[in-house]
C-alpha atoms as a PDB file:
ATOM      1  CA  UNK A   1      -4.742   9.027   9.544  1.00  0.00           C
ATOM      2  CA  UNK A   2      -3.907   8.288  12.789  1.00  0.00           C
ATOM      3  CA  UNK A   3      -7.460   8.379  14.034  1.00  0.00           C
ATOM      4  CA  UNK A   4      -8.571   6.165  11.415  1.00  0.00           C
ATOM      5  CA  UNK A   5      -5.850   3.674  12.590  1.00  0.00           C
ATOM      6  CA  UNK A   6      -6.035   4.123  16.142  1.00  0.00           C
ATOM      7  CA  UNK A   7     -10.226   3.456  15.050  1.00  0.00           C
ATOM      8  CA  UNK A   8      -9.360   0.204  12.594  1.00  0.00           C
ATOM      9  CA  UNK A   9      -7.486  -1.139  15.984  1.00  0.00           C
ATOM     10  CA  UNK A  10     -10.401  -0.517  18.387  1.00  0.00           C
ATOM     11  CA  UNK A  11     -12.541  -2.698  15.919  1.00  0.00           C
ATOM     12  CA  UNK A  12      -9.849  -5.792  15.991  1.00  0.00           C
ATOM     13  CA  UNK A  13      -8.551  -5.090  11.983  1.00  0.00           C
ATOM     14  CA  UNK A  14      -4.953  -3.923  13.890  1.00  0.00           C
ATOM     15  CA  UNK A  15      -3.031  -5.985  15.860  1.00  0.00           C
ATOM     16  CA  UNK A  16      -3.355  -4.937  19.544  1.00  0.00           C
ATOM     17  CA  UNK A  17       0.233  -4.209  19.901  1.00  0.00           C
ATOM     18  CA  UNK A  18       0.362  -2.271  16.729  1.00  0.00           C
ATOM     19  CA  UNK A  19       1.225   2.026  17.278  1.00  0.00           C
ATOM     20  CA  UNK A  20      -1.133   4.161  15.350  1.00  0.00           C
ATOM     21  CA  UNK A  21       1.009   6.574  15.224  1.00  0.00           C
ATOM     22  CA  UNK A  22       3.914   4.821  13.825  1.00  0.00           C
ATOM     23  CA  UNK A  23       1.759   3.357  11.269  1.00  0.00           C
ATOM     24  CA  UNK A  24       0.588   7.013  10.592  1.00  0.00           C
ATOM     25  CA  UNK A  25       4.278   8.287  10.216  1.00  0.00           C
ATOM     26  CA  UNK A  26       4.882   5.112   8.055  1.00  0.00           C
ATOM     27  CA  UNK A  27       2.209   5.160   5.534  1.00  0.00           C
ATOM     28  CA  UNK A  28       3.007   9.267   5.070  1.00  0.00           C
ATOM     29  CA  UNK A  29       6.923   8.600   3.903  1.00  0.00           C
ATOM     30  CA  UNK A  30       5.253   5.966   1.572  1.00  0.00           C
ATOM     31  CA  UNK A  31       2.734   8.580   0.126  1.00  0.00           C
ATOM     32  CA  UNK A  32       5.253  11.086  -0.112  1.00  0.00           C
ATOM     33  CA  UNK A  33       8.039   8.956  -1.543  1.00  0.00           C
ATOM     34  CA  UNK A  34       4.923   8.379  -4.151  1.00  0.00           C
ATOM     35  CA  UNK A  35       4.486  11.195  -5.052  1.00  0.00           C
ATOM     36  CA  UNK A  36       8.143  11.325  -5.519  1.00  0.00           C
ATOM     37  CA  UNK A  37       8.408   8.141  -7.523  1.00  0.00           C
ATOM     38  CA  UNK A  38       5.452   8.828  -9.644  1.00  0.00           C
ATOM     39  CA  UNK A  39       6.966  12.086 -11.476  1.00  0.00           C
ATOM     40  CA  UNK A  40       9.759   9.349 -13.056  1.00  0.00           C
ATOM     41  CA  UNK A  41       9.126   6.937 -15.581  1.00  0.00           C
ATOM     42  CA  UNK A  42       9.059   4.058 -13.454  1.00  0.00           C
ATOM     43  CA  UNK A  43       7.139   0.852 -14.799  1.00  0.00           C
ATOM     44  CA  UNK A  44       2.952   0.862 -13.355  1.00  0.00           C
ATOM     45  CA  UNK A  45       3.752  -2.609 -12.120  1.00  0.00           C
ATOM     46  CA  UNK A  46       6.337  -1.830 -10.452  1.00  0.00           C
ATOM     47  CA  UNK A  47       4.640   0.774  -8.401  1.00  0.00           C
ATOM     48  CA  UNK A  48       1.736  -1.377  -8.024  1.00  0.00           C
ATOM     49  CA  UNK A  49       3.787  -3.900  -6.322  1.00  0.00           C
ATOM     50  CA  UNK A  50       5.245  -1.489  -3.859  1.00  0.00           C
ATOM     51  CA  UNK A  51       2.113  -0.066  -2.710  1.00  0.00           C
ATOM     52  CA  UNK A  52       0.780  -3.691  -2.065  1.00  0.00           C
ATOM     53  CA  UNK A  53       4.456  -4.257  -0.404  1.00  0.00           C
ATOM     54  CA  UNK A  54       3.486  -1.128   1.951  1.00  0.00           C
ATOM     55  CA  UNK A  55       0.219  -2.241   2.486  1.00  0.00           C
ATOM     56  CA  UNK A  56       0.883  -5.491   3.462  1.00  0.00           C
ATOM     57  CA  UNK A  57       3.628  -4.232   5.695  1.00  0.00           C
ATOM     58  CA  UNK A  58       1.058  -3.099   8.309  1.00  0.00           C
ATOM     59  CA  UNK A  59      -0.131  -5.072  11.376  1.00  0.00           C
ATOM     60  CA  UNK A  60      -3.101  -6.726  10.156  1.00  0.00           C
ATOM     61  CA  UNK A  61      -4.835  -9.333  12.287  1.00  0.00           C
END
């Protein structure tokens, strides 16, 4: 993941200032609080909207 980040910032889609490996460590306690979350009965929209929310978190130019 962090390749691919470190890669996506190299071809100007991440802010310069942007750490792949923060974003790395970030987006894996969102996948794993997923998988968490997804075992309950929580409402698809719900979820949906978080995962945009954590999407849209990262550093995008």
């Amino acid at each position: 993941m962090q390749n691919v980040l470190a890669s996506a910032q190299v071809q100007g889609k991440l802010k310069k200032q942007a750490n792949p490996t923060e974003l790395a460590n970030y987006l894996f306690l969102c996948y794993s609080g997923l998988q968490v979350v997804v075992q309950t009965n929580i409402d698809q929209q719900k979820l949906v909207k978080t995962v945009r929310q954590s999407v849209e978190a990262l550093p995008w130019v």
